[in-house]
Protein backbone atom coordinates (compact mmCIF):
# COMPACT_ATOMS: atom_id res chain seq x y z
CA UNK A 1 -57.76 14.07 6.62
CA UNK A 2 -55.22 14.61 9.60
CA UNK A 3 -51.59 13.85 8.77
CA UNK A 4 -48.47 14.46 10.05
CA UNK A 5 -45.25 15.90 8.25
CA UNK A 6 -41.82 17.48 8.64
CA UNK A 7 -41.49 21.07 8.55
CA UNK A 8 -38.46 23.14 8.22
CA UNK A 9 -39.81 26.42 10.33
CA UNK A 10 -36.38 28.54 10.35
CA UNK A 11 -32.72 28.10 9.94
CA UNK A 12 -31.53 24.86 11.66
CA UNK A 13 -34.56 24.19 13.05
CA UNK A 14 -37.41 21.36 12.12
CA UNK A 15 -40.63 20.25 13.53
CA UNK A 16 -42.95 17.33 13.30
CA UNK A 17 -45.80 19.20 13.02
CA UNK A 18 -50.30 17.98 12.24
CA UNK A 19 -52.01 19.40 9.13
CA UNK A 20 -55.26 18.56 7.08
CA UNK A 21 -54.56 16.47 4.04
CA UNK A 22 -56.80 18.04 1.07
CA UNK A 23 -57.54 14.26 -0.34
CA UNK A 24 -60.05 14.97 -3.39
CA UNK A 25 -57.69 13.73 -5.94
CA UNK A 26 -56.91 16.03 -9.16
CA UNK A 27 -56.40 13.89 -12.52
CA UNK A 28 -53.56 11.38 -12.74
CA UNK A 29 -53.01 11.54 -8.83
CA UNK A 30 -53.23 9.10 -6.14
CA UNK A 31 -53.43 9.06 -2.30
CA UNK A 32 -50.19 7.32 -0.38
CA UNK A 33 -49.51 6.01 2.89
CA UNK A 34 -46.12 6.82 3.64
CA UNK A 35 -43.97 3.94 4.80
CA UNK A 36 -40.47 5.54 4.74
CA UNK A 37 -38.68 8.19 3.87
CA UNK A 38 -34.89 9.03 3.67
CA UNK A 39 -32.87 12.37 4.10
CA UNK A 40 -30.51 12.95 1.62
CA UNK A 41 -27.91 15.45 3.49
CA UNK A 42 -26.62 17.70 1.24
CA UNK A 43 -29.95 19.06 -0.53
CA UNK A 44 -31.93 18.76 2.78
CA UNK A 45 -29.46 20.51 4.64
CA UNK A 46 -29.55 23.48 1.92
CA UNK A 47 -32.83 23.69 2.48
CA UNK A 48 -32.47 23.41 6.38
CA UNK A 49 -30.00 26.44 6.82
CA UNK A 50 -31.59 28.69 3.96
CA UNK A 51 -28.47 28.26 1.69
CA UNK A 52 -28.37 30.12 -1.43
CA UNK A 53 -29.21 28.51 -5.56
CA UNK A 54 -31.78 26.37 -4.00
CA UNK A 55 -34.23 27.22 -7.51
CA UNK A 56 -36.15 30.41 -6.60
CA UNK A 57 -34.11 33.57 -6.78
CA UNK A 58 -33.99 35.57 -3.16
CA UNK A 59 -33.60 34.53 0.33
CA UNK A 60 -34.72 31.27 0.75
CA UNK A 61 -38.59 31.54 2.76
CA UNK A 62 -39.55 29.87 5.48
CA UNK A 63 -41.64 26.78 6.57
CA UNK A 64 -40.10 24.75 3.90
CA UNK A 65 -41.16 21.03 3.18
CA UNK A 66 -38.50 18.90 1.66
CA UNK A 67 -37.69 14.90 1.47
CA UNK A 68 -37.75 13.84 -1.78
CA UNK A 69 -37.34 9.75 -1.42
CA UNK A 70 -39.82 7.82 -0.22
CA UNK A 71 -41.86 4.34 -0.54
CA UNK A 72 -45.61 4.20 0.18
CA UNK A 73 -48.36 2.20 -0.06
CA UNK A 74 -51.44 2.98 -2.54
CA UNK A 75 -54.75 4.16 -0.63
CA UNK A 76 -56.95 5.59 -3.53
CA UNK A 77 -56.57 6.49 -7.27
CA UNK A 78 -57.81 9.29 -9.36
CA UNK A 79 -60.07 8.00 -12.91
CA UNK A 80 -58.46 8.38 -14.86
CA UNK A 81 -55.09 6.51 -13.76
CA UNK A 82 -55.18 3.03 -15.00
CA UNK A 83 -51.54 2.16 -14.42
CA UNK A 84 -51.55 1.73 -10.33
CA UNK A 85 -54.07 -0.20 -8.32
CA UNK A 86 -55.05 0.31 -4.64
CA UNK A 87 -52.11 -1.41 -2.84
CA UNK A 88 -49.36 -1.25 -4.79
CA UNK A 89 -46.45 -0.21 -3.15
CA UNK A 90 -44.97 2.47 -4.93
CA UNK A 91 -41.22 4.18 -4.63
CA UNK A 92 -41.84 7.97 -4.45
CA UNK A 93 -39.91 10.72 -6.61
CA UNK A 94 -40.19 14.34 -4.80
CA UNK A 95 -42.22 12.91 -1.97
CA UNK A 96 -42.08 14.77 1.37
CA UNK A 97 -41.43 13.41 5.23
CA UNK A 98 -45.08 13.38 5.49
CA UNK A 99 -47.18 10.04 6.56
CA UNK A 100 -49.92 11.16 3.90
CA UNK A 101 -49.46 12.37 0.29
CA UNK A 102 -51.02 13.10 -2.90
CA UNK A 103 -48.75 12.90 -5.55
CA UNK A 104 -49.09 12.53 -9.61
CA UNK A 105 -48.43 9.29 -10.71
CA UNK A 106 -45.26 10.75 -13.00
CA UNK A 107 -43.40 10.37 -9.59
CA UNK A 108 -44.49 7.11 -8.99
CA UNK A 109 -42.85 3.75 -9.58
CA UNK A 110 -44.47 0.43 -8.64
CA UNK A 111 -42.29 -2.02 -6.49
CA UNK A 112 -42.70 -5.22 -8.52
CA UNK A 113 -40.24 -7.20 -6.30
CA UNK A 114 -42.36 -8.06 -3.08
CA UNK A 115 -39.48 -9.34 -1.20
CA UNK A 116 -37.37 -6.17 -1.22
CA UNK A 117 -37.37 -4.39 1.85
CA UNK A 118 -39.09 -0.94 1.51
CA UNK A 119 -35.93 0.69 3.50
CA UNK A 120 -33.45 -1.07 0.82
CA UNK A 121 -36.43 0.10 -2.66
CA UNK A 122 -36.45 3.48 -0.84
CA UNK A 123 -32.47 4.66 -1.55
CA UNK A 124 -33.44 4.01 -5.44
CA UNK A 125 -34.02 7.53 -6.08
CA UNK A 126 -31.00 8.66 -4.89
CA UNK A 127 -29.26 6.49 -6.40
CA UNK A 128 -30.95 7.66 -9.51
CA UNK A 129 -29.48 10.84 -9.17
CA UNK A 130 -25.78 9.27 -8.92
CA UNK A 131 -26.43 7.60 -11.64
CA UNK A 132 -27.37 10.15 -14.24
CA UNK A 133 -24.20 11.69 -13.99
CA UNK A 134 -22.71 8.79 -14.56
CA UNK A 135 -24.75 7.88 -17.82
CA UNK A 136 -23.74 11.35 -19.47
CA UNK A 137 -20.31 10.97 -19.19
CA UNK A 138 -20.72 7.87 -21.85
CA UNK A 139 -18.05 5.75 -19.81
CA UNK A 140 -16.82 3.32 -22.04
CA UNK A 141 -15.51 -0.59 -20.65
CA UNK A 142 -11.74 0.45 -19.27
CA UNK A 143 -11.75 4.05 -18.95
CA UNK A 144 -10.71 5.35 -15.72
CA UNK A 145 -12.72 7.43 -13.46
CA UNK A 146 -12.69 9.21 -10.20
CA UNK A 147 -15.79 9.85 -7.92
CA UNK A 148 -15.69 13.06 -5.82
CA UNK A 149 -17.91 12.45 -2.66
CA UNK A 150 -19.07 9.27 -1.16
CA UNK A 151 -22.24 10.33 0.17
CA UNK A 152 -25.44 8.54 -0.70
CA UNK A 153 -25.21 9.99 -4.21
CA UNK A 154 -21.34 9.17 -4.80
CA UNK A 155 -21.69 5.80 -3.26
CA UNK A 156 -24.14 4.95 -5.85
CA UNK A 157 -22.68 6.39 -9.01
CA UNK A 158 -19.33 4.36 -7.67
CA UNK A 159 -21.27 1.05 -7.79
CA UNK A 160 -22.55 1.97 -11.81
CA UNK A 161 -19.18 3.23 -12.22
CA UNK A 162 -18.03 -0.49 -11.26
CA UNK A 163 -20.77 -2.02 -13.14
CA UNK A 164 -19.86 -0.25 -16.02
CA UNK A 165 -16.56 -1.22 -16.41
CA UNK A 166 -14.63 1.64 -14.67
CA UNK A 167 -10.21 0.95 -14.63
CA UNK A 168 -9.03 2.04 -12.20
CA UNK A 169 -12.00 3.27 -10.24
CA UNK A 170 -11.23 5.43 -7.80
CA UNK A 171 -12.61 7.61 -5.05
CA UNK A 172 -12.39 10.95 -2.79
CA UNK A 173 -13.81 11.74 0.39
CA UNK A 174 -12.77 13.63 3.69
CA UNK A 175 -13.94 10.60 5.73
CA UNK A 176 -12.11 7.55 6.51
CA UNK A 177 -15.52 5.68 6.84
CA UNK A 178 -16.25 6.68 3.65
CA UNK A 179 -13.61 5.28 2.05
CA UNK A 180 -13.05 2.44 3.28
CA UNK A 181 -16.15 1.48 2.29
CA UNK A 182 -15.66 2.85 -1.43
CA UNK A 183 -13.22 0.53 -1.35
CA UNK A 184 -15.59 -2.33 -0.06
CA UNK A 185 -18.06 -1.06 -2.85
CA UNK A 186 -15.37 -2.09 -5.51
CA UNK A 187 -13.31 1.29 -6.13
CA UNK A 188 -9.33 0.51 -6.30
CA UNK A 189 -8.08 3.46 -4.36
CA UNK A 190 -9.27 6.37 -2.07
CA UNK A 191 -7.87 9.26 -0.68
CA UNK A 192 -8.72 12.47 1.25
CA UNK A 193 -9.00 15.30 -0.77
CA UNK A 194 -6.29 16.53 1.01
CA UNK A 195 -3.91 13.78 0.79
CA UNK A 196 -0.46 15.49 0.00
CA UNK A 197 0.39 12.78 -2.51
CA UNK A 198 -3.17 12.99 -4.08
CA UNK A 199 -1.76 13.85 -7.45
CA UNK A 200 1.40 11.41 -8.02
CA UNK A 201 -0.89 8.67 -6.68
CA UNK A 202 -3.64 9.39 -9.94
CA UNK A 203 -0.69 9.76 -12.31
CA UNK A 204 0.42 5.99 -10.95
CA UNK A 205 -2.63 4.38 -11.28
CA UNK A 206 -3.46 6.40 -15.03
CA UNK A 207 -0.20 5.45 -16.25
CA UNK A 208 0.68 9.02 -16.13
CA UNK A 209 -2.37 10.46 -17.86
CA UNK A 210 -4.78 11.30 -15.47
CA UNK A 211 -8.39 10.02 -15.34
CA UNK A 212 -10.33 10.08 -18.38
CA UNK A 213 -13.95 10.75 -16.45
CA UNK A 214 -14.75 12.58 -13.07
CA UNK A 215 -18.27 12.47 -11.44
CA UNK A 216 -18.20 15.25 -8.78
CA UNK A 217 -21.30 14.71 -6.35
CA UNK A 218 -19.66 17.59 -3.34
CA UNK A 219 -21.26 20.28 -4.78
CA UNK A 220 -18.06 22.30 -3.62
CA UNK A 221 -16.42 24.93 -5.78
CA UNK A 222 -12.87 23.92 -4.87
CA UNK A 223 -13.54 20.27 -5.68
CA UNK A 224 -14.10 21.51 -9.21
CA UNK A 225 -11.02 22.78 -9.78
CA UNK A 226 -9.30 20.45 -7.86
CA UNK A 227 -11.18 17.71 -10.16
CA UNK A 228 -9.87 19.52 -13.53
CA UNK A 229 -6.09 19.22 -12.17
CA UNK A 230 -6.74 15.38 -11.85
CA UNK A 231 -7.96 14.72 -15.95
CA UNK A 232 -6.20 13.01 -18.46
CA UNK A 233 -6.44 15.09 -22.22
CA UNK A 234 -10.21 15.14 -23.50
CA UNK A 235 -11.57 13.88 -20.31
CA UNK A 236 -14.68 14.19 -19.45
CA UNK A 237 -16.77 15.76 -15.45
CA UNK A 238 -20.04 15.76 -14.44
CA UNK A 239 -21.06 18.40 -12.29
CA UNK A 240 -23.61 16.29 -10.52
CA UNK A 241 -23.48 17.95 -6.62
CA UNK A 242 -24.93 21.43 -6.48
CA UNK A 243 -22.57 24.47 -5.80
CA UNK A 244 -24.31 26.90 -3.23
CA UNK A 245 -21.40 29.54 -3.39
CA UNK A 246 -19.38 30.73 -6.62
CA UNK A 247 -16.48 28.23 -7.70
CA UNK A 248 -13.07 30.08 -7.17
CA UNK A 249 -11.31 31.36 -10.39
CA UNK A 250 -10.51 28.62 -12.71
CA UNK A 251 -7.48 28.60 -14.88
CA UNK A 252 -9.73 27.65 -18.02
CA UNK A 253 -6.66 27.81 -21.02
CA UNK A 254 -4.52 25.55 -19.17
CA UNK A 255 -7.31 23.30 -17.18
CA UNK A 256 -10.02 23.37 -19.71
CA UNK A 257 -9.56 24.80 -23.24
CA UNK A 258 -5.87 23.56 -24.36
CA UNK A 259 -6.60 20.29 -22.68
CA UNK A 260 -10.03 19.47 -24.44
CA UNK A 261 -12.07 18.96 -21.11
CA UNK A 262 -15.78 18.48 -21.40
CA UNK A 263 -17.66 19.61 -18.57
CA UNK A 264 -21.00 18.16 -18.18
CA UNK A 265 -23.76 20.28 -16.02
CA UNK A 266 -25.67 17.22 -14.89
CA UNK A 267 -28.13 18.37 -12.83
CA UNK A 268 -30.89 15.53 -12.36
CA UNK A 269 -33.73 18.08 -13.39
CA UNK A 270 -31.57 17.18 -16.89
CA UNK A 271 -33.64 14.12 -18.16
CA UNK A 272 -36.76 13.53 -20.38
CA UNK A 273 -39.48 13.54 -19.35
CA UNK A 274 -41.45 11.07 -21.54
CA UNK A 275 -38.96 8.61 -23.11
CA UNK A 276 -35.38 7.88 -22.92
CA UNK A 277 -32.35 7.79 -24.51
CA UNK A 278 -28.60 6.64 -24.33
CA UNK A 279 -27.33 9.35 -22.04
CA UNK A 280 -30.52 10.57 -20.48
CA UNK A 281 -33.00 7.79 -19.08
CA UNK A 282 -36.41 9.36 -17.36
CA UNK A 283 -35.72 9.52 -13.56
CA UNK A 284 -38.49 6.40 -13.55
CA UNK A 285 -36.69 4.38 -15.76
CA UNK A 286 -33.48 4.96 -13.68
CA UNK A 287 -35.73 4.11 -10.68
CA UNK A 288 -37.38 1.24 -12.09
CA UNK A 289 -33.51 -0.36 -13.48
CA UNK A 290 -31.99 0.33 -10.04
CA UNK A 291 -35.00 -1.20 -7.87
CA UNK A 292 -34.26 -4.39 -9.53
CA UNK A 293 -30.38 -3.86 -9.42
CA UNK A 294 -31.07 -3.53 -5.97
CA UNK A 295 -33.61 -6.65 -5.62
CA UNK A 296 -30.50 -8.96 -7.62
CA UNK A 297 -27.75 -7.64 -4.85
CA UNK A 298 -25.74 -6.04 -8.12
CA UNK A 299 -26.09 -2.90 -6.02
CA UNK A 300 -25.41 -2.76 -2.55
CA UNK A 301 -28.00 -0.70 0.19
CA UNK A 302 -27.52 -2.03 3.44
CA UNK A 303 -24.04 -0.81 4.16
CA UNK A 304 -25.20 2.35 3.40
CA UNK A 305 -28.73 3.04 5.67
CA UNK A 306 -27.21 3.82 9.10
CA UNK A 307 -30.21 4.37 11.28
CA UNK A 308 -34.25 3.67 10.99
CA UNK A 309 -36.16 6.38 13.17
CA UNK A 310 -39.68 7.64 14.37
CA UNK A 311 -40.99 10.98 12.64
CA UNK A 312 -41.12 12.42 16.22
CA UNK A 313 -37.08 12.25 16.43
CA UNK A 314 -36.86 14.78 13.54
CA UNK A 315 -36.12 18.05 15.38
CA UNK A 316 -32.93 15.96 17.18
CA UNK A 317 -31.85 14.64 13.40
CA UNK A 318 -32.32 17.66 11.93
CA UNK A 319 -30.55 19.79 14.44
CA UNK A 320 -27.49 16.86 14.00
CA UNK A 321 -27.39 17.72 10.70
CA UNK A 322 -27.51 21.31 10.89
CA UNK A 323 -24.10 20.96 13.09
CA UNK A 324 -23.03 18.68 9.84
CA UNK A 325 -22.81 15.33 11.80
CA UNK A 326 -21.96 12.57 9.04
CA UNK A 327 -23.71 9.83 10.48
CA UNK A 328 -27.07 11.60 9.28
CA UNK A 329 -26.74 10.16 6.26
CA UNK A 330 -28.75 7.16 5.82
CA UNK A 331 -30.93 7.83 8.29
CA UNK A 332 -35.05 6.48 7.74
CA UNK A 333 -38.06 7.78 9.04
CA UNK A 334 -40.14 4.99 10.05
CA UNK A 335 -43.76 6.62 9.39
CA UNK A 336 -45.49 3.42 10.30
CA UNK A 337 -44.16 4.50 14.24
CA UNK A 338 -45.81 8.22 13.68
């Protein structure tokens, strides 16, 4: 069948570009109708400009196909899948921007709340993603902890951070916006990285000590060791953003090893697969916990989806974000306006 989908065809550059849809369906998979996707900027950008560590070794090749949140509706089923019916609407893990897609039902989660909005169920990936980092740092009720980033993924492990009991919660970004709406999200202070009194202004609010757990969702090698100067003795950081370049030398006696860090590579492809456990939920069970976190307004969405668009405005989105404009983030495709 014909469908439509988002290609990356060289650096900087995307296209909205017809294919054929192979739709005889392979065990356990099922045929979607897309209803919306969302960019995430950081990975998708990666991908967009050919960065480096982005999983196969070598130059990153070109077209590339990314987009890996989406919400769709159910058009046919393999046999052998008993679990889905035709109709469901369905959040989608490692989906594409495509308006047609086959994927195994592993990556699927069914929407049980039929009043959520599909472009408020849609940021529940993500958020999963935030959220993992969060759940192995074992944050216990009153420890202190710092988020590094407020992009999608930040934003979101700040709300668990606040659900979870976080004092004080606090939060870094280079953009005003951004903080002031950590701030709005529940976090007690925010600074710019670069905020000369940065360091004093932790030490106030930790009582001198530092924070006891940092979830850094940049992916940038000098927050990391700018993140190790902020921790109180036997803290604890998640590495959750992913560094493209190598992280400038760390001073690992004095930052790491006499202090008693813990640092935490928390990629997301670290979960199980099959069953979960304190520290490492499945990415559906994450999904499936934060879709109705989302449904119950514990978690908020709205503030953060800036801007529902057609498929065909891709190459002018993508090219926005390949000059790093921040107000990409949060942006939909609308695939029922392909």
């Amino acid at each position: 069948m014909k469908s439509h989908r988002i290609a990356f065809v060289a650096p900087g550059i995307a296209v909205l570009e017809e294919h054929e849809l192979q739709t005889a369906l392979p065990p356990g998979h099922a045929l979607l109708k897309t209803d919306c996707t969302l960019i995430s900027t950081g990975t998708e950008r990666a991908n967009l400009m050919g960065e480096n560590n982005l999983g196969a070794p070598g130059a990153a090749k070109f077209p590339r196909y990314l987009g890996y949140s989406a919400v769709a509706e159910v058009m046919a089923l393999a046999d052998d899948v008993h679990e889905l019916r035709v109709g469901d609407r369905v959040a989608v893990y490692h989906s594409q921007h495509a308006q047609y897609l086959v994927k195994h039902c592993r990556d699927l989660v069914r929407i049980e709340d039929e009043t959520l909005p599909s472009v408020e169920a849609v940021f529940c990936i993500v958020a999963a993603m935030g959220l993992q980092g969060l759940r192995k740092l074992r944050l216990e009720l009153g420890e202190s902890c710092l988020v590094m980033g407020q992009g999608l993924l930040g934003a979101f492990a700040l709300q668990c951070a606040r659900l979870s009991g976080a004092l004080p919660l606090l939060a870094m970004d280079f953009i005003a916006e951004r903080r002031e709406r950590a701030c709005q999200f529940g976090a007690d202070a925010a600074w710019s990285p670069d905020d000369p009194a940065l360091l004093d202004a932790v030490r106030r609010l930790t009582e001198g000590r530092g924070v006891n757990t940092v979830i850094e969702v940049t992916g940038s090698p000098a927050a990391v060791k700018q993140g190790l100067k902020l921790m109180a003795p036997q803290g604890r950081i998640a590495l959750v953003g992913c560094s493209r370049t190598p992280t400038e030398q760390i001073d690992f006696y004095n930052d790491v090893h006499r202090p008693g860090i813990i640092i935490i590579g928390a990629h997301n492809f670290v979960r199980p697969k099959n069953e979960s456990f304190p520290g490492y939920w499945t990415m559906r069970d994450d999904m499936r916990m934060l879709l109705r976190f989302i449904a119950a307004g514990r978690i908020q969405v709205r503030p953060l989806l800036r801007e529902q668009v057609s498929p065909h405005d891709a190459p002018a989105v993508f090219t926005r974000l390949a000059q790093n404009d921040p107000t990409v983030m949060g942006t939909v495709f609308d695939w029922n306006r392909c």
